[in-house]
N, C-alpha and C. Protein backbone atom coordinates (compact mmCIF):
# COMPACT_ATOMS: atom_id res chain seq x y z
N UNK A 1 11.82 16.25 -51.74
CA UNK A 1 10.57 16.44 -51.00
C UNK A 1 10.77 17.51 -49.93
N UNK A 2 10.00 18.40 -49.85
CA UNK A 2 10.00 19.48 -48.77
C UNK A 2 9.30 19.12 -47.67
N UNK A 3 10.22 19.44 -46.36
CA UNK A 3 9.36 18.98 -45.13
C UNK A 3 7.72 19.86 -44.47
N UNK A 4 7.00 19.21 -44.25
CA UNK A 4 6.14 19.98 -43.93
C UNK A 4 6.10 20.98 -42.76
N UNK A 5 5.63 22.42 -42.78
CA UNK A 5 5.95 23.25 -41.69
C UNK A 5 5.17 22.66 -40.73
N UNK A 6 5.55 22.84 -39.30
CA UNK A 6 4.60 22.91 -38.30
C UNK A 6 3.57 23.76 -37.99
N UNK A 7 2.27 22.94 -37.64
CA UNK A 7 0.91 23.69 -37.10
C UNK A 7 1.45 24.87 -36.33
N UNK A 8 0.28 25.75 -36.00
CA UNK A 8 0.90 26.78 -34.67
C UNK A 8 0.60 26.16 -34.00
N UNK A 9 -0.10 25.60 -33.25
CA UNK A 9 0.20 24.99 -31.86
C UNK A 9 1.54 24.12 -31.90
N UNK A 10 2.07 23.07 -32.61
CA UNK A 10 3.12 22.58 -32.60
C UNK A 10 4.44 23.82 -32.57
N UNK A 11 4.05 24.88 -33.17
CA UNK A 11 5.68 25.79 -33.39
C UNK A 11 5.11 26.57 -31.86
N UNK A 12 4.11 27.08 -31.19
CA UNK A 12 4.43 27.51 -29.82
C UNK A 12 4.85 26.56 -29.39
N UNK A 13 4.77 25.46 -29.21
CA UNK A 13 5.36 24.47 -28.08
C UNK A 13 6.72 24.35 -28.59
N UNK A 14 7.15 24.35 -29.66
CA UNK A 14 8.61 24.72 -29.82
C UNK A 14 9.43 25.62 -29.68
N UNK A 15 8.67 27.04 -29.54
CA UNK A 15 8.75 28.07 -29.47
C UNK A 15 9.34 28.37 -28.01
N UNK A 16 8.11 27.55 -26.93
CA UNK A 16 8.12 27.39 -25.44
C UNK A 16 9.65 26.42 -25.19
N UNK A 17 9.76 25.54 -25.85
CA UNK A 17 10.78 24.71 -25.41
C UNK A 17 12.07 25.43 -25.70
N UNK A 18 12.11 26.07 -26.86
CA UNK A 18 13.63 26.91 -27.11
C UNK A 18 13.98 27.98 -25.76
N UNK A 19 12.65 28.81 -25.53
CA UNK A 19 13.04 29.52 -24.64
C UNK A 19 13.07 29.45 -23.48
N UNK A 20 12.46 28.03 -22.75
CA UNK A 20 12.75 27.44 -21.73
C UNK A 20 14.48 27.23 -21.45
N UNK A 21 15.00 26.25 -23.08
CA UNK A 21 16.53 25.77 -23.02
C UNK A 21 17.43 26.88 -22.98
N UNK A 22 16.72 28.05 -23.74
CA UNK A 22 17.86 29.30 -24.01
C UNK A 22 18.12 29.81 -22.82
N UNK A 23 16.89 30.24 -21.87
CA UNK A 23 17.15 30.80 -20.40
C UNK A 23 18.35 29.76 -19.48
N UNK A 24 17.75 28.70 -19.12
CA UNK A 24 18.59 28.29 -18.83
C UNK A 24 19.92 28.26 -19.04
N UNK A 25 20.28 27.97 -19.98
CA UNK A 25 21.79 28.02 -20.86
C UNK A 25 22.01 29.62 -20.21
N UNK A 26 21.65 30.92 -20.23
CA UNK A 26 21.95 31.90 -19.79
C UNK A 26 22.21 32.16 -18.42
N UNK A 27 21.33 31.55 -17.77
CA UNK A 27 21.36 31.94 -16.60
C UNK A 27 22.40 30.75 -15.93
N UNK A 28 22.81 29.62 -16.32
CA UNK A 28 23.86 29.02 -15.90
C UNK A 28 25.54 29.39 -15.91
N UNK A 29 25.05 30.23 -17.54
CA UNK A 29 25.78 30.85 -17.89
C UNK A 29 26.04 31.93 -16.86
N UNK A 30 25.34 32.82 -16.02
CA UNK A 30 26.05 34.17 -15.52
C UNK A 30 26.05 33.42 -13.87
N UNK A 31 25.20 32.41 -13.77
CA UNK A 31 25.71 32.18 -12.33
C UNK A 31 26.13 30.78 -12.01
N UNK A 32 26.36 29.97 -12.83
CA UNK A 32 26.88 28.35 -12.66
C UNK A 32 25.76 27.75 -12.47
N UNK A 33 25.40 26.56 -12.78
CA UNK A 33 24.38 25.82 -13.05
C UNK A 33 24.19 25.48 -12.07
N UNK A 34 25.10 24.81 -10.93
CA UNK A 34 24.58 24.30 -9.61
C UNK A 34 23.73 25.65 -8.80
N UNK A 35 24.11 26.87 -9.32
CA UNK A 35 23.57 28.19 -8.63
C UNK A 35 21.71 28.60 -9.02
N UNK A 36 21.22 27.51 -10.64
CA UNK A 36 19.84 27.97 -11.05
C UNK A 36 19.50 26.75 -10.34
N UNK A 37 18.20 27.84 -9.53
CA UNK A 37 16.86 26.81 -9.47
C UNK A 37 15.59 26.74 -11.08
N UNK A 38 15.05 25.77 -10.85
CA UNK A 38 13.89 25.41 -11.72
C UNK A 38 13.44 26.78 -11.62
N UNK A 39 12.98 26.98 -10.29
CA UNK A 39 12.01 28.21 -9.99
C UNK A 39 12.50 29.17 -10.48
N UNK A 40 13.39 29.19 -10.38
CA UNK A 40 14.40 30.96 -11.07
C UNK A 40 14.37 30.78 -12.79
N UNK A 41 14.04 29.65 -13.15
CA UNK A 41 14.48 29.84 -14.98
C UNK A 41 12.44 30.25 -15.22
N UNK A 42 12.04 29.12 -14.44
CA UNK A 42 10.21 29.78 -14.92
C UNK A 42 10.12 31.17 -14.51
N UNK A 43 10.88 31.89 -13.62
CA UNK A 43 10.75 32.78 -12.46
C UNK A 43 10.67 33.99 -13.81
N UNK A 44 11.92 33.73 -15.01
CA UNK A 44 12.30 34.48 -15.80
C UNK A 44 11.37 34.33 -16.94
N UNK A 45 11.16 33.27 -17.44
CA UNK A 45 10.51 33.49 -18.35
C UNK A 45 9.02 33.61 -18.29
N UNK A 46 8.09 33.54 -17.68
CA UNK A 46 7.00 33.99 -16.42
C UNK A 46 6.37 32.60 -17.15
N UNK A 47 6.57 31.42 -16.74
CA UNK A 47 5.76 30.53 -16.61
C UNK A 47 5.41 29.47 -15.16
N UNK A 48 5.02 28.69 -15.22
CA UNK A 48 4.68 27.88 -13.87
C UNK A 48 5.74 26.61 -14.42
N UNK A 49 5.57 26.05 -12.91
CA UNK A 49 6.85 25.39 -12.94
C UNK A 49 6.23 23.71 -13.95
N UNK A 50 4.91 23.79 -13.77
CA UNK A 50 4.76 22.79 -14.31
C UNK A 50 4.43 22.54 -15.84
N UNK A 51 4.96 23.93 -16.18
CA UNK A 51 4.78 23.74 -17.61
C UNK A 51 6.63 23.86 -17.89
N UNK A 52 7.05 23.99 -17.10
CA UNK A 52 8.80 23.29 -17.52
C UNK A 52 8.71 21.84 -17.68
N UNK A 53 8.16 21.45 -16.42
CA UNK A 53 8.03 20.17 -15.98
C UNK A 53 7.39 19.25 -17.58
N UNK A 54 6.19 19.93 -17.91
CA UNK A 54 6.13 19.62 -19.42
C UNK A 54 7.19 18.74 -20.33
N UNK A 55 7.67 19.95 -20.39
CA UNK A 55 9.14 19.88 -21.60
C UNK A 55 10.32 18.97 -21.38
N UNK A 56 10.48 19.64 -19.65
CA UNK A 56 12.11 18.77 -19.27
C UNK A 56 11.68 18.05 -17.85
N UNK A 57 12.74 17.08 -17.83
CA UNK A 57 12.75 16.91 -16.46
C UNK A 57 13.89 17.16 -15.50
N UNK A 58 14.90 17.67 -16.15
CA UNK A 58 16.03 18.42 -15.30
C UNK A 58 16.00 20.11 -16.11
N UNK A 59 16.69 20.65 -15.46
CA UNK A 59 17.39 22.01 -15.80
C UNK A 59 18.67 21.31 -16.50
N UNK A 60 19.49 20.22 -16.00
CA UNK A 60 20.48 19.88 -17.09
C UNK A 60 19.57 19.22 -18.64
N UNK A 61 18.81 18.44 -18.18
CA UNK A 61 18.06 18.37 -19.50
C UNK A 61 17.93 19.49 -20.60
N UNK A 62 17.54 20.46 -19.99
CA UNK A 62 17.35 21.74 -20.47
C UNK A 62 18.34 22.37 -21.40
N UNK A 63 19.71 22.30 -20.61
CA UNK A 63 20.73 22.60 -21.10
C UNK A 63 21.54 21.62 -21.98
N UNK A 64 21.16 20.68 -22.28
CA UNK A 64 21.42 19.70 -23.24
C UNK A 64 20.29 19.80 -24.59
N UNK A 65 19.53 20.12 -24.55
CA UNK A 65 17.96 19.89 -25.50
C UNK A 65 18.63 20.41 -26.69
N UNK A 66 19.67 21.33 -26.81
CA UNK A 66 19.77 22.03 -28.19
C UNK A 66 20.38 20.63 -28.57
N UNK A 67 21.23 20.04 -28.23
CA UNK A 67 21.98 19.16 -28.95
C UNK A 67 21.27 17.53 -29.21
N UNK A 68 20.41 17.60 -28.18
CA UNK A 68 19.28 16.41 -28.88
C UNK A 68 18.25 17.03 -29.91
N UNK A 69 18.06 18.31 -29.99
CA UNK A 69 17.19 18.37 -31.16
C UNK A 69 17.95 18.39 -32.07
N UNK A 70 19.20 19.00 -32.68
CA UNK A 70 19.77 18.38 -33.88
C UNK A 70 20.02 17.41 -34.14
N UNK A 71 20.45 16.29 -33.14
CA UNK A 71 20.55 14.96 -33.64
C UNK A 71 19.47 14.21 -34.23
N UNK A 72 18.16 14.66 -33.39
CA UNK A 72 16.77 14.06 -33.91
C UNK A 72 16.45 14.85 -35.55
N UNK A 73 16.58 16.22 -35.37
CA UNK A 73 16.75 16.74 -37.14
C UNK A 73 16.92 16.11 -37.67
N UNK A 74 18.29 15.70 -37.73
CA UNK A 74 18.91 15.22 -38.59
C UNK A 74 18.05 13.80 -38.78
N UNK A 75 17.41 13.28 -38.04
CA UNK A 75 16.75 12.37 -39.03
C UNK A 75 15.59 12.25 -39.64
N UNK A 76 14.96 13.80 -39.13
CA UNK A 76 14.10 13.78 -39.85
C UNK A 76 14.47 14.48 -41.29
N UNK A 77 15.72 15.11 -41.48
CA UNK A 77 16.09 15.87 -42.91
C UNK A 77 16.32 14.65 -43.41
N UNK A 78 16.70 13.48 -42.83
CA UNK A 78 17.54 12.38 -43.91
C UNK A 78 16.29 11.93 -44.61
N UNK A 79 15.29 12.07 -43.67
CA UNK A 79 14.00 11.31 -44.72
C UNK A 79 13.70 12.42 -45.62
N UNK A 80 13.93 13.09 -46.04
CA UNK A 80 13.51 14.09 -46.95
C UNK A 80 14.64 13.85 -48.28
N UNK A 81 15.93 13.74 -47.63
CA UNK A 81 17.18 13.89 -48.81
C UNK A 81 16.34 12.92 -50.15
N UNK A 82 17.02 13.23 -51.44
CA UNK A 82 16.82 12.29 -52.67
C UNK A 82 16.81 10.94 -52.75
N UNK A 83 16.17 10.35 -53.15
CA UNK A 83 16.66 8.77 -52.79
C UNK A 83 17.97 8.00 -53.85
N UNK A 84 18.07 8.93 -54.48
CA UNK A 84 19.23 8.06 -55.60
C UNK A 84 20.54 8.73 -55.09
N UNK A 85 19.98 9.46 -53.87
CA UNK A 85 21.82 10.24 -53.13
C UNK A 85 22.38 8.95 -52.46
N UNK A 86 23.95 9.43 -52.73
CA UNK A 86 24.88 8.52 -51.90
C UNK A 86 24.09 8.32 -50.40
N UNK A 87 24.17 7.19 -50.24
CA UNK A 87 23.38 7.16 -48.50
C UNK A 87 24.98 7.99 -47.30
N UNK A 88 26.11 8.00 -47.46
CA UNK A 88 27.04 8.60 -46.31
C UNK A 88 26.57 10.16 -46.97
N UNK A 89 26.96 10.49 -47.98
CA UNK A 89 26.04 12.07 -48.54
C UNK A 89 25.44 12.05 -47.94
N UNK A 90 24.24 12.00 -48.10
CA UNK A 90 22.73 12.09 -47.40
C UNK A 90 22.70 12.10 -45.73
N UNK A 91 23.75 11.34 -45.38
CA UNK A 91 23.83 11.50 -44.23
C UNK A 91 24.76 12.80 -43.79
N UNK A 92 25.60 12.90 -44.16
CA UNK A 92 26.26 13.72 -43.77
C UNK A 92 25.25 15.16 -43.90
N UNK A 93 24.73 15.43 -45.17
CA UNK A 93 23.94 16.24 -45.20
C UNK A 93 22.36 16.73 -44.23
N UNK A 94 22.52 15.46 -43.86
CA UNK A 94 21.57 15.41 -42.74
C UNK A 94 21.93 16.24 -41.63
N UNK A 95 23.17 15.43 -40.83
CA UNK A 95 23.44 15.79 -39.71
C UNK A 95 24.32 17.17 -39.77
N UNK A 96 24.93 17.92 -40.83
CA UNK A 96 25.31 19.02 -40.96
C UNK A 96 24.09 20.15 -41.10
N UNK A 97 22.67 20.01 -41.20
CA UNK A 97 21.64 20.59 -42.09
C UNK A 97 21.56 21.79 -40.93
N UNK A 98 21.68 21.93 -39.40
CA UNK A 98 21.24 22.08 -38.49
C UNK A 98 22.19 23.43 -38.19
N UNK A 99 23.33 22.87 -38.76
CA UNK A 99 24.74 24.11 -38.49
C UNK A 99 24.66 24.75 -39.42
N UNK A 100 24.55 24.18 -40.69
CA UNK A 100 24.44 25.33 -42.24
C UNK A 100 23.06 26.47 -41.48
N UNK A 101 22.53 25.97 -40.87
CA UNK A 101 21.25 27.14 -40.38
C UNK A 101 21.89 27.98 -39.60
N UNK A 102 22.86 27.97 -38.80
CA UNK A 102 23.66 28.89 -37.97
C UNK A 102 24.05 30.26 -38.95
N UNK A 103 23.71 31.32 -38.84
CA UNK A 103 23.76 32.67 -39.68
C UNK A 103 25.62 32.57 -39.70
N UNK A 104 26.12 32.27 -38.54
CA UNK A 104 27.22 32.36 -38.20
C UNK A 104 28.27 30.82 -38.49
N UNK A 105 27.72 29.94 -39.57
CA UNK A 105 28.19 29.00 -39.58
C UNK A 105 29.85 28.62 -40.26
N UNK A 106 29.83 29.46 -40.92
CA UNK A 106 30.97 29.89 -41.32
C UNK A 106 32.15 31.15 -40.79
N UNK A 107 32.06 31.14 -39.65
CA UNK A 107 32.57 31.92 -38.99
C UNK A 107 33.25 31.58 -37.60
N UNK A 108 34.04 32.11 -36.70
CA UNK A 108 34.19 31.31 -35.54
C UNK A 108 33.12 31.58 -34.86
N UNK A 109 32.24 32.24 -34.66
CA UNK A 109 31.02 32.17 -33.94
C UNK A 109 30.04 31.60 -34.57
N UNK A 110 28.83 31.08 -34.37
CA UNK A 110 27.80 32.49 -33.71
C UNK A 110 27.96 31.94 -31.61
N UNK A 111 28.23 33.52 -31.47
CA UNK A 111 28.68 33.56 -29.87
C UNK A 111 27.45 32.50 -29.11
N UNK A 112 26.23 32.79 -28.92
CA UNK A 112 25.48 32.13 -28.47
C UNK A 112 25.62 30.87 -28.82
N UNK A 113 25.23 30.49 -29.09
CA UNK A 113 25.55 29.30 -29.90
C UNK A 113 26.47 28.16 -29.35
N UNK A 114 28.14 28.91 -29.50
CA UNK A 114 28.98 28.48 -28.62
C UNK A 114 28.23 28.65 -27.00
N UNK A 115 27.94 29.54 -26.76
CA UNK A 115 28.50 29.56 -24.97
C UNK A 115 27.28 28.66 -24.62
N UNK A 116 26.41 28.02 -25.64
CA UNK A 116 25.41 27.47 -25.24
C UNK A 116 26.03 25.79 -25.21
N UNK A 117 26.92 25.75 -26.25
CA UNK A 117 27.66 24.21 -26.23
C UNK A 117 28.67 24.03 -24.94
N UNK A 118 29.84 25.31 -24.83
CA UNK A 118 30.67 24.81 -24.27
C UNK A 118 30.27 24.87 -22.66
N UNK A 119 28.49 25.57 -22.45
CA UNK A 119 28.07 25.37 -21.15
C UNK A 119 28.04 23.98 -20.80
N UNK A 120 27.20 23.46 -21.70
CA UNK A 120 26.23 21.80 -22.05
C UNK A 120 27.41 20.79 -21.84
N UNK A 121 28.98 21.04 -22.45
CA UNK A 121 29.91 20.06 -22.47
C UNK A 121 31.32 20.13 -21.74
N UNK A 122 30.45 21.00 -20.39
CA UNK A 122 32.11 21.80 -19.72
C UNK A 122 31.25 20.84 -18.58
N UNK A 123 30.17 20.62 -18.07
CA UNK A 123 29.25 20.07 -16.79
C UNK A 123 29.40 18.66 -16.33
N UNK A 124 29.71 17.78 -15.75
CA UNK A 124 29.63 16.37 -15.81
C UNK A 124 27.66 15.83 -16.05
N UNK A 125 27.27 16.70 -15.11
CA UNK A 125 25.64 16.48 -15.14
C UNK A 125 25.41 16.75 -16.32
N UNK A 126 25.59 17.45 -17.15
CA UNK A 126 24.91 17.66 -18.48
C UNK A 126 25.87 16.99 -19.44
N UNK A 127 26.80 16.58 -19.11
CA UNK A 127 27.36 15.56 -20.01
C UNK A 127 26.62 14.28 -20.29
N UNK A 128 25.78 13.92 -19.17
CA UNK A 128 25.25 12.74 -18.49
C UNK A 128 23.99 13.25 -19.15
N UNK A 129 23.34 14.32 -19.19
CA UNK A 129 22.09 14.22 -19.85
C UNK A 129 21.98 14.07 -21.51
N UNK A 130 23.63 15.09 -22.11
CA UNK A 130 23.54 14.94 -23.65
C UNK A 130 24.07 13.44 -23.94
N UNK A 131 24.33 12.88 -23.50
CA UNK A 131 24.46 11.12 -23.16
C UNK A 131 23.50 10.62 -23.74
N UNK A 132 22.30 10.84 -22.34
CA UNK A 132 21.12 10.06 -22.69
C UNK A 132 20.19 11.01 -23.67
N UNK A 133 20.37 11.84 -24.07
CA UNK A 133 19.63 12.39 -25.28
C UNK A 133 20.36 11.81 -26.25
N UNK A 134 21.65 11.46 -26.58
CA UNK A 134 22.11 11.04 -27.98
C UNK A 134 21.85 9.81 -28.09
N UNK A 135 21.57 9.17 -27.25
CA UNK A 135 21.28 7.48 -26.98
C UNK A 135 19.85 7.29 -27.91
N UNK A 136 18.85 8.21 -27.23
CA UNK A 136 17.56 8.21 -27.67
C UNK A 136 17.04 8.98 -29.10
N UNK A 137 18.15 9.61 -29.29
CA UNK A 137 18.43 10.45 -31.21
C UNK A 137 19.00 9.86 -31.86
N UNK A 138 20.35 8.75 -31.26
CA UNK A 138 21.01 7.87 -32.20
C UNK A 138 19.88 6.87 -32.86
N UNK A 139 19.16 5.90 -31.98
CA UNK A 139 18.27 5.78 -32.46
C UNK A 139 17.42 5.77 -33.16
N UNK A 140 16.48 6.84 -33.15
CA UNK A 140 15.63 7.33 -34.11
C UNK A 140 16.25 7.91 -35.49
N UNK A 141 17.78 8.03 -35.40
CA UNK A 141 18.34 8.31 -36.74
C UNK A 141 18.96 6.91 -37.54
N UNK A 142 19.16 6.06 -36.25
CA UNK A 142 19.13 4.60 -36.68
C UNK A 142 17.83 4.03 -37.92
N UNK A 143 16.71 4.37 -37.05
CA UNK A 143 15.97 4.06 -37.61
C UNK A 143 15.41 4.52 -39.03
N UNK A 144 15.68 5.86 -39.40
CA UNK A 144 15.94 6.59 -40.26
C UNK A 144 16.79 6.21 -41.22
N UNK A 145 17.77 5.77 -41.17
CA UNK A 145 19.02 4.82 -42.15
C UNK A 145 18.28 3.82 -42.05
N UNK A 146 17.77 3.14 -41.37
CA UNK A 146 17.56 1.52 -42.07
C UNK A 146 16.65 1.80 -43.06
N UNK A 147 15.67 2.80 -42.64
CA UNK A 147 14.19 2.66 -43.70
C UNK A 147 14.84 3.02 -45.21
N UNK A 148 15.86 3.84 -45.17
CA UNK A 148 16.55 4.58 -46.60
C UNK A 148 17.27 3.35 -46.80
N UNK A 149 18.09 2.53 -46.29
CA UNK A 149 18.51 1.79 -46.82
C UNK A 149 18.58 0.33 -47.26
N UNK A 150 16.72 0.05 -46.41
CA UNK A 150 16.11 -1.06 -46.80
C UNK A 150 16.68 -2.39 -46.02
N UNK A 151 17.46 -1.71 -44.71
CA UNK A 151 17.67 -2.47 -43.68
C UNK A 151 16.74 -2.67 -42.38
N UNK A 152 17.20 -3.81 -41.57
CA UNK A 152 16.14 -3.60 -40.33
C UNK A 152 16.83 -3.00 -39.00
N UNK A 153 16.44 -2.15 -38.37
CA UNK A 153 17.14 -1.85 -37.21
C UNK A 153 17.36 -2.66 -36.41
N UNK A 154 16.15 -3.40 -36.40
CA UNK A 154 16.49 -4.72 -35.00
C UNK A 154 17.68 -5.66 -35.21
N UNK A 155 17.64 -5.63 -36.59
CA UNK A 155 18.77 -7.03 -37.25
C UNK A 155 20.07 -6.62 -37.62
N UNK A 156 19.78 -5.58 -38.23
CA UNK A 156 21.68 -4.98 -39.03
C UNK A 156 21.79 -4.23 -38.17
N UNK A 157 23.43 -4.68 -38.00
CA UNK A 157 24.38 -3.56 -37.72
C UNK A 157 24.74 -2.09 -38.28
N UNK A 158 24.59 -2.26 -39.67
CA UNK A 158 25.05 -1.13 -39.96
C UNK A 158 24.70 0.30 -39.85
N UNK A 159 22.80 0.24 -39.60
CA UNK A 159 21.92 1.40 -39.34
C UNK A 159 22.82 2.31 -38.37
N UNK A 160 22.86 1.68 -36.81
CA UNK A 160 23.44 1.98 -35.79
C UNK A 160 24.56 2.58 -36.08
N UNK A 161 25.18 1.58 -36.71
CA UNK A 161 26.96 1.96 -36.80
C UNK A 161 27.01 3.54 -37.25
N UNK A 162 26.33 3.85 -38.47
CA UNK A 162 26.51 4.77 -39.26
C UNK A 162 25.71 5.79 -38.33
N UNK A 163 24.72 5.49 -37.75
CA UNK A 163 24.06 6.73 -36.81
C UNK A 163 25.16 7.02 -35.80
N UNK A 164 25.74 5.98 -35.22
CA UNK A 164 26.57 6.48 -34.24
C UNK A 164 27.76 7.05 -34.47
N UNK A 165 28.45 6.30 -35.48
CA UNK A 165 29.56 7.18 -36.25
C UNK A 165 29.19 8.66 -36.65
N UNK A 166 28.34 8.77 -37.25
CA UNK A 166 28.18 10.53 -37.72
C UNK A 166 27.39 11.58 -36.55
N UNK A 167 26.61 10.86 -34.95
CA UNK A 167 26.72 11.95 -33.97
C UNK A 167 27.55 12.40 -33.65
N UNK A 168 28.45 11.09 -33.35
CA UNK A 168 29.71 10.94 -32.62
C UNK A 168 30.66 12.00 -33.14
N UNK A 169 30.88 11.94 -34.63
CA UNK A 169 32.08 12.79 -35.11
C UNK A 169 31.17 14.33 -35.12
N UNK A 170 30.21 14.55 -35.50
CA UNK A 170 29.70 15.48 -35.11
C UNK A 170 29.88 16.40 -33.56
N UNK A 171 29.57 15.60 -32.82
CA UNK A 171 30.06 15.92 -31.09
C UNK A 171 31.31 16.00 -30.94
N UNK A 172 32.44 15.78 -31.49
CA UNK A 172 33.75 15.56 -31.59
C UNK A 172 34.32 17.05 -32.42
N UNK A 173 33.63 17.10 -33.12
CA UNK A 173 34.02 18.30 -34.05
C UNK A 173 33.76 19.90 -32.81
N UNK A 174 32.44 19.51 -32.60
CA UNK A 174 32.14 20.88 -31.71
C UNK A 174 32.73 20.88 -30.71
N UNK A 175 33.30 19.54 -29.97
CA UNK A 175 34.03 20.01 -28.53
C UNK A 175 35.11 20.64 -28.94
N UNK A 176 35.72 20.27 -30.26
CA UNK A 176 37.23 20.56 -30.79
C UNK A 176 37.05 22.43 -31.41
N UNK A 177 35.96 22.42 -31.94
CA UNK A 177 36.00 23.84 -32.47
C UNK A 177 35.98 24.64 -31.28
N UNK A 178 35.08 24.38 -30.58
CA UNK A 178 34.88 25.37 -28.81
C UNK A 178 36.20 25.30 -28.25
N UNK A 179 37.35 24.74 -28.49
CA UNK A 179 38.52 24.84 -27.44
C UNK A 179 39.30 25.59 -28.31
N UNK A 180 39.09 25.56 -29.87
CA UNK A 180 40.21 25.81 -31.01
C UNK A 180 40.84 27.64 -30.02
N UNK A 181 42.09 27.16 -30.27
CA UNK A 181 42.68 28.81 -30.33
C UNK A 181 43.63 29.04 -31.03
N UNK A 182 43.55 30.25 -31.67
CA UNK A 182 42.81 30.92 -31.90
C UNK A 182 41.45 30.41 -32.70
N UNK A 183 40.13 30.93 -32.65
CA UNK A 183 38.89 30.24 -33.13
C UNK A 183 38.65 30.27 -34.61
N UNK A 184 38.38 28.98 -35.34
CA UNK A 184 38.46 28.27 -36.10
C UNK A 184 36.90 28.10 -36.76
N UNK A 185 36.60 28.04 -38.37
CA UNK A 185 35.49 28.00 -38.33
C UNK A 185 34.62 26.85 -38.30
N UNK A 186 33.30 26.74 -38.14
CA UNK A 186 32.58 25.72 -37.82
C UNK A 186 32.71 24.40 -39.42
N UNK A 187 31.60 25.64 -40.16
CA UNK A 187 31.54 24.23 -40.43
C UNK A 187 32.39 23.66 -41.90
N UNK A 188 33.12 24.36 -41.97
CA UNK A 188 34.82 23.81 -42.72
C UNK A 188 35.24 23.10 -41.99
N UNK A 189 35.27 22.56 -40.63
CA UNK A 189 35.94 21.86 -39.98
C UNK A 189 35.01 20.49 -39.89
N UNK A 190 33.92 20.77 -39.82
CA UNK A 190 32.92 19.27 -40.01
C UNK A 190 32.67 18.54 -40.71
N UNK A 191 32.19 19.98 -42.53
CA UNK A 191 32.48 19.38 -43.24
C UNK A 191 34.16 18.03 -43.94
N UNK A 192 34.76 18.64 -43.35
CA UNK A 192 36.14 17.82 -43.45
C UNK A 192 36.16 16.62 -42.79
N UNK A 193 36.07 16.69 -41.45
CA UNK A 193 35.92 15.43 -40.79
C UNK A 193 34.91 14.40 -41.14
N UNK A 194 33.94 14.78 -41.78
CA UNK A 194 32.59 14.10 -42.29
C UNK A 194 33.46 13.46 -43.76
N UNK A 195 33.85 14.47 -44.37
CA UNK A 195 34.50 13.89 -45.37
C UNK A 195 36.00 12.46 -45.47
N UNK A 196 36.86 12.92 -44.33
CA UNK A 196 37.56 11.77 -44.26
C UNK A 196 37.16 10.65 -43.76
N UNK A 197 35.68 10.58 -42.64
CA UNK A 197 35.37 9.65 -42.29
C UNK A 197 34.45 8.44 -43.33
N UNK A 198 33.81 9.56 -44.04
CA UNK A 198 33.32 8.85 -45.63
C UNK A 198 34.25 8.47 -46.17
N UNK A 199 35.68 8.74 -46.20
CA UNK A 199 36.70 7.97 -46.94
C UNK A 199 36.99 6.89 -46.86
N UNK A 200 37.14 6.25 -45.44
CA UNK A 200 37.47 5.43 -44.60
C UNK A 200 36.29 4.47 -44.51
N UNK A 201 34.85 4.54 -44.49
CA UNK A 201 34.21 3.69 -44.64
C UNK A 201 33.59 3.11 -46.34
N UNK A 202 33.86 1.61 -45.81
CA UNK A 202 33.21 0.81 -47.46
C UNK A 202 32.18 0.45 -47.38
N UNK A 203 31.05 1.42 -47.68
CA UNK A 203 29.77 1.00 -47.69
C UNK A 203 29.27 1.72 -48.69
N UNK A 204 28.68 0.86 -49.14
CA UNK A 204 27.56 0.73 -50.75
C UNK A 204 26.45 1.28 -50.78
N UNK A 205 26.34 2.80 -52.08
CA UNK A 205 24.88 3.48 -52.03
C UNK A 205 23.78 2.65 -51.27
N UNK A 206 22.72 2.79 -50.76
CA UNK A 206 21.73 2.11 -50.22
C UNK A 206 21.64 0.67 -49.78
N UNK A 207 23.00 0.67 -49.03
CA UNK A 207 23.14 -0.99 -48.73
C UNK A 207 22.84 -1.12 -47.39
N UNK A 208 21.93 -2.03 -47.50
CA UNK A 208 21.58 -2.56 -45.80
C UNK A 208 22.18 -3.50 -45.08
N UNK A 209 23.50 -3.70 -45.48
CA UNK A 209 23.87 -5.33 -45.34
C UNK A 209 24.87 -4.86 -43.76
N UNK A 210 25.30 -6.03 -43.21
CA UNK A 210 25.72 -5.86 -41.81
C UNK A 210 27.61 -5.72 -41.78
């Protein structure tokens, strides 16, 4: 099943939110994050402050958003995957779907990209915000596995488990590629880790059980 594109009004407001997160990420980038005001990131991209206010409610928010929107992707690609796919496949394919889009995914860059992660995961404050964004994406990708696998979120364990296991190693992979030296490529290294961690777990095509 192919996902449906977004309206234009839905892709400007996405449009608005990328380049809200991207400025930021830049401008923390050339002067340290404790150094941007709110006012200085609308200042740049010529909007009012209350249409940031919109989108985020911190500037660390801001600088975290790339990494809560892939986690939330990813569950909306999982509802799309085949239904007779392995459910850890499907997942994995999910939560990788976001990096295969990186032009540069196979490569040690794409530069942006990085300096946009290792801003987001060098900060204690924005550690604290991609926290509570993965909290609120684990979730909704929770919920996403139970419906595929005919479990209940409220009741089984396993929805969770498996949502949290595959952010988790996901977030684990990128802190590890951003430090690699010499730099290492992306997503040969995820794909792998995704793969031994599917090794290691015994769970049954479309099983909802706890």
């Amino acid at each position: 099943m192919t996902p449906m594109r977004p309206g234009f009004r839905e892709q400007k407001k996405q449009d608005m939110r990328d380049q809200l997160s991207l400025t930021t990420v830049l401008m923390a980038r050339e002067r340290g994050l404790a150094n941007v005001r709110v006012e200085d990131i609308v200042d740049r991209v010529g909007v009012s402050r209350r249409t940031f206010s919109n989108y985020f409610a911190s500037k660390e928010e801001a600088v975290a958003d790339r990494h809560r929107q892939r986690a939330a992707q990813a569950a909306r690609v999982l509802s799309q995957r085949p239904p007779e796919e392995d459910l850890w496949q499907a997942v994995t394919a999910a939560v990788l779907q976001p990096y295969t889009a990186w032009s540069g995914a196979r490569s040690p860059q794409p530069k942006e990209e990085q300096d946009s992660l290792l801003t987001a995961l060098s900060d204690p404050a924005m550690q604290t915000a991609i926290a509570r964004g993965s909290r609120l994406a684990a979730e909704e990708f929770a919920q996403a596995i139970a419906v595929r696998s005919g479990g209940d979120v409220n009741t089984d364990f396993y929805p969770r488990f498996i949502a949290n296991a595959a952010l988790s190693t996901a977030l684990v992979t990128l802190e590890f590629w951003l430090n690699a030296q010499p730099p290492i490529e992306l997503l040969p290294l995820m794909e792998g880790a995704f793969h031994q961690l599917g090794q290691g777990l015994n769970h049954q095509t479309g099983s909802g059980t706890t």
